[in-house]
C-alpha atoms as a PDB file:
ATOM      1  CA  UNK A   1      48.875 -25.530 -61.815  1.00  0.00           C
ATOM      2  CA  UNK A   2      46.095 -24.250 -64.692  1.00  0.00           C
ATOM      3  CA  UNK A   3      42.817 -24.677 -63.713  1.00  0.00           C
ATOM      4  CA  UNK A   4      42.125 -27.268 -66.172  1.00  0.00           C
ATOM      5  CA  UNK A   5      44.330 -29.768 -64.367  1.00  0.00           C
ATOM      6  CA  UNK A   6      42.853 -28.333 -60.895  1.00  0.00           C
ATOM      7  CA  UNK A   7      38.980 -29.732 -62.725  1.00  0.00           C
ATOM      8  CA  UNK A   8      40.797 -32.879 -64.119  1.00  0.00           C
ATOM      9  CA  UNK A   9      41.992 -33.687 -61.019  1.00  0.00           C
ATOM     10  CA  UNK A  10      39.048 -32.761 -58.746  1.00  0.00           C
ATOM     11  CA  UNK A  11      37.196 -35.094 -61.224  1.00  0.00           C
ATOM     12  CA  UNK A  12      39.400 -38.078 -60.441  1.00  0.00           C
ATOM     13  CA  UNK A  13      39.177 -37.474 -56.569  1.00  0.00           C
ATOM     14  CA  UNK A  14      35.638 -37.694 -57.078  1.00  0.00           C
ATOM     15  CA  UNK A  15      35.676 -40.976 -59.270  1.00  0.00           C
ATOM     16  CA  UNK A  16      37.660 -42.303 -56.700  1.00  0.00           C
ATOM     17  CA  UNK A  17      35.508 -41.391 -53.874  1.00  0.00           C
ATOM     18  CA  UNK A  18      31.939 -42.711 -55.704  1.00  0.00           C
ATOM     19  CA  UNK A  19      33.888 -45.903 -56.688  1.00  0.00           C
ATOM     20  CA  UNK A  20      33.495 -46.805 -52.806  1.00  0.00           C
ATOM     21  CA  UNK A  21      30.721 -44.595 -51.603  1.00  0.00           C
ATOM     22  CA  UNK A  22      27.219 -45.720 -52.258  1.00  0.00           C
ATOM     23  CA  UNK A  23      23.523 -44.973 -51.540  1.00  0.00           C
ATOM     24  CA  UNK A  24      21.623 -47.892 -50.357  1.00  0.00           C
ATOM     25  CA  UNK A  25      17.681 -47.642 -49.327  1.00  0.00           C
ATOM     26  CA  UNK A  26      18.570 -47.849 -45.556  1.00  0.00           C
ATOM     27  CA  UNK A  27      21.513 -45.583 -46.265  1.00  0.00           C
ATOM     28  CA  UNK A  28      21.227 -42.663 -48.949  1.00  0.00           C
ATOM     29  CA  UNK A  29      24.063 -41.018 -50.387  1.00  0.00           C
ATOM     30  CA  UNK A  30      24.288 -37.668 -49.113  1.00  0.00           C
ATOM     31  CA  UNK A  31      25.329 -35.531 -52.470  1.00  0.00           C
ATOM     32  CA  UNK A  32      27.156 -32.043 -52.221  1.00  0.00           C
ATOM     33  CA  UNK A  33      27.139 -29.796 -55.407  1.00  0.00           C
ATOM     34  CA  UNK A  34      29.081 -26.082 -54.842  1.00  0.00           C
ATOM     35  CA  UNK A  35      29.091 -23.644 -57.802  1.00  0.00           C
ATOM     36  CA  UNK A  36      30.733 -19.991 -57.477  1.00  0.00           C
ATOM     37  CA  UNK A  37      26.821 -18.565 -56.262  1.00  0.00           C
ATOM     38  CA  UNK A  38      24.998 -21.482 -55.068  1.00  0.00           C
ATOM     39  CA  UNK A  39      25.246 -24.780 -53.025  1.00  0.00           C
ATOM     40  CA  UNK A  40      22.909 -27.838 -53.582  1.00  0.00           C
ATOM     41  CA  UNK A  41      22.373 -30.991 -51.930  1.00  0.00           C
ATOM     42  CA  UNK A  42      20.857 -34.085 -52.813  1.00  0.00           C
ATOM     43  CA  UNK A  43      19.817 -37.282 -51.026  1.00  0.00           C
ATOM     44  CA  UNK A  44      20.000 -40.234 -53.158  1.00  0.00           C
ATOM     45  CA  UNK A  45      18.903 -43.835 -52.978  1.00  0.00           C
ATOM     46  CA  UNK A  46      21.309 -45.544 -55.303  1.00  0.00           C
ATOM     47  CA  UNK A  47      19.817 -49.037 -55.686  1.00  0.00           C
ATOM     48  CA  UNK A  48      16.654 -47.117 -57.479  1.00  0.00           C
ATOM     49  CA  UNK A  49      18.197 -44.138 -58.779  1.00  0.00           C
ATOM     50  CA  UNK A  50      16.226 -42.117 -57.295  1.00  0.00           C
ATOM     51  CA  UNK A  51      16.463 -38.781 -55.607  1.00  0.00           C
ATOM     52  CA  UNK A  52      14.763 -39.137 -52.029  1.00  0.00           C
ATOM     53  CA  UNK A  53      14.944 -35.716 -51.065  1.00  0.00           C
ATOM     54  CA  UNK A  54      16.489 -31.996 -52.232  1.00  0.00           C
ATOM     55  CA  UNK A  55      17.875 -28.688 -51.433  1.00  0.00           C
ATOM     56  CA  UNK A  56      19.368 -25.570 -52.359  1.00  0.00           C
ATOM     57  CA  UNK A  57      20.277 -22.078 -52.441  1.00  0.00           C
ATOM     58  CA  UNK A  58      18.749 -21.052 -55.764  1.00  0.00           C
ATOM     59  CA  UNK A  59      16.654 -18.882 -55.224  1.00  0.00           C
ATOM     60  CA  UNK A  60      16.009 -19.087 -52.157  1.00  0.00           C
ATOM     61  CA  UNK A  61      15.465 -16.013 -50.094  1.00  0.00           C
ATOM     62  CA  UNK A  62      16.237 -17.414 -46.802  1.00  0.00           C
ATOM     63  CA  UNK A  63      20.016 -17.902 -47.842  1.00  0.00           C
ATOM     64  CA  UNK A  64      21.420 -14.643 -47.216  1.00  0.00           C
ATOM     65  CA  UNK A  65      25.257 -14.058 -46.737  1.00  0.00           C
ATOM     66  CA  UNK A  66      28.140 -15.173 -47.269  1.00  0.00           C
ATOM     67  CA  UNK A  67      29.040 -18.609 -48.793  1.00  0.00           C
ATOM     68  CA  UNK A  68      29.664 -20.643 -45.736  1.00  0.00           C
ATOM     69  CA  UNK A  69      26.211 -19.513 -44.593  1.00  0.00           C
ATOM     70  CA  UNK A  70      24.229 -20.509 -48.027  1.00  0.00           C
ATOM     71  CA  UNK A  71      25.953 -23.903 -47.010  1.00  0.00           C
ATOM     72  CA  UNK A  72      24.580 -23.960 -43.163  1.00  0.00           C
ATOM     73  CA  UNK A  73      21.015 -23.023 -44.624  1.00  0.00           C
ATOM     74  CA  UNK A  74      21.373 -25.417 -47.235  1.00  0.00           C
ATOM     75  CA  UNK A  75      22.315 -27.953 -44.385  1.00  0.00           C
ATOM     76  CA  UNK A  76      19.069 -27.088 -42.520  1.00  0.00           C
ATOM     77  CA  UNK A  77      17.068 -27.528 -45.480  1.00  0.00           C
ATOM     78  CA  UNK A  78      18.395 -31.052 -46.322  1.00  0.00           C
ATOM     79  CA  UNK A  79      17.698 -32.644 -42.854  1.00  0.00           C
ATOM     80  CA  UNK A  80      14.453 -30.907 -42.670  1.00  0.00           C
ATOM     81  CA  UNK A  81      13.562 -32.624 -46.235  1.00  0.00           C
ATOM     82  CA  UNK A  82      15.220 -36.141 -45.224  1.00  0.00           C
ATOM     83  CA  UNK A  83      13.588 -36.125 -42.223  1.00  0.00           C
ATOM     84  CA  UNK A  84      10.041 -35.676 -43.935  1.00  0.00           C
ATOM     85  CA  UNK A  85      11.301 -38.024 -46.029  1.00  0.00           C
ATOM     86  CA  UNK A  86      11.691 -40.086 -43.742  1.00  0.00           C
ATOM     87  CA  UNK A  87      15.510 -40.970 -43.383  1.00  0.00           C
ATOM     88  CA  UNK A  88      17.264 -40.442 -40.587  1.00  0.00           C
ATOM     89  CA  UNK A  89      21.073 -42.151 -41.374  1.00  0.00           C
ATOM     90  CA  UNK A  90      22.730 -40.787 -44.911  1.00  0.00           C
ATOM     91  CA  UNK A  91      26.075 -41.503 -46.478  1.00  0.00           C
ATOM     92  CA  UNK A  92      28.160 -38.290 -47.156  1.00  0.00           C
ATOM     93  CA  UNK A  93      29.400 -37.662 -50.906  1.00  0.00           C
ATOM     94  CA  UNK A  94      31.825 -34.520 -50.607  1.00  0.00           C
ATOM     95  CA  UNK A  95      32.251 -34.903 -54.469  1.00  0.00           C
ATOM     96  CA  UNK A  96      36.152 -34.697 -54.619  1.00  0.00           C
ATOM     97  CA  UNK A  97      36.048 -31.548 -52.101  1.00  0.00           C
ATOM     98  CA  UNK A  98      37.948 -31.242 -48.869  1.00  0.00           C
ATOM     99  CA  UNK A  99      35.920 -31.813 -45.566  1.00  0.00           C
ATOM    100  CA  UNK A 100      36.541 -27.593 -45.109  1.00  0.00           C
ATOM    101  CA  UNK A 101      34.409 -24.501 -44.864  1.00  0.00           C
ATOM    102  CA  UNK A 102      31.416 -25.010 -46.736  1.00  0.00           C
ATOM    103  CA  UNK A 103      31.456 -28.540 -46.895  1.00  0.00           C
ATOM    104  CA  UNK A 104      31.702 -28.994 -43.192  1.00  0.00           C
ATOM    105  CA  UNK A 105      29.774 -25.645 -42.869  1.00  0.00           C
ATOM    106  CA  UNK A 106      26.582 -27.864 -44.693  1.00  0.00           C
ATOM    107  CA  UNK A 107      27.678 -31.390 -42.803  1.00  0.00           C
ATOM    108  CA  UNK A 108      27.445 -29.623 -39.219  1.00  0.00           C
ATOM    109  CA  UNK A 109      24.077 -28.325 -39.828  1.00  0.00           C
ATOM    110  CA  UNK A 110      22.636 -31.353 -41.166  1.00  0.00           C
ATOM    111  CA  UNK A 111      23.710 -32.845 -38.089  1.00  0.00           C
ATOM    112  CA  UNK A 112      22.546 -30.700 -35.813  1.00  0.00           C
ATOM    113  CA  UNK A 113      19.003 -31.069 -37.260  1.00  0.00           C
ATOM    114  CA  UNK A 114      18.931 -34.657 -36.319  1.00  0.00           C
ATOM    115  CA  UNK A 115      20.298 -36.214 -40.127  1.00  0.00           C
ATOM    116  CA  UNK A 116      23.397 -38.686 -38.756  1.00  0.00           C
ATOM    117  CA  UNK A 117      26.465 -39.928 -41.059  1.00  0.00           C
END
């Protein structure tokens, strides 16, 4: 498999998975973005369009380590944020990744700091 069909088809998992998942104002969609360096995560209220609350690994000093550790930081961060932000129940958007390593790596943390989906 080339790596062009790998992104073609990661692309339609993730159409597939937004075509059901959705941020509401009570709910925010809990968005996951993983480069080969960093990992970002966004909290977004889709009714408005708006982002409600950020984080990442870019940087950011904190995040040492490996990969799957950026992600647990980057977890920490984004429950830390919602909760200031004030929301406490988010939707999770893997965007077309596996629930594995550092996508459950940054969902566990975010859970343990209180964030529930």
């Amino acid at each position: 498999m080339s790596q062009v069909q790998k992104l073609v088809q990661r692309a339609q998992r993730k159409n597939r998975i937004r075509s059901t998942v959705s941020g509401t104002g009570d709910r925010p969609r809990l968005s996951v973005f993983i480069s080969n360096t960093n990992i970002s995560a966004q909290i977004i209220d889709d009714t408005t369009h708006k982002t409600v609350a950020a984080a990442s690994s870019v940087g950011a000093k904190a995040a040492k380590g490996s990969m799957t550790d950026k992600a647990a930081w980057v977890g920490a961060e984004i429950a830390a944020a919602a909760k200031k932000a004030k929301v406490t129940a988010v939707v999770f958007d893997r965007s077309g990744r596996k629930y594995h390593g550092r996508v459950k790596a940054l969902a566990d943390a975010a859970r343990e700091k209180g964030l529930e989906f």
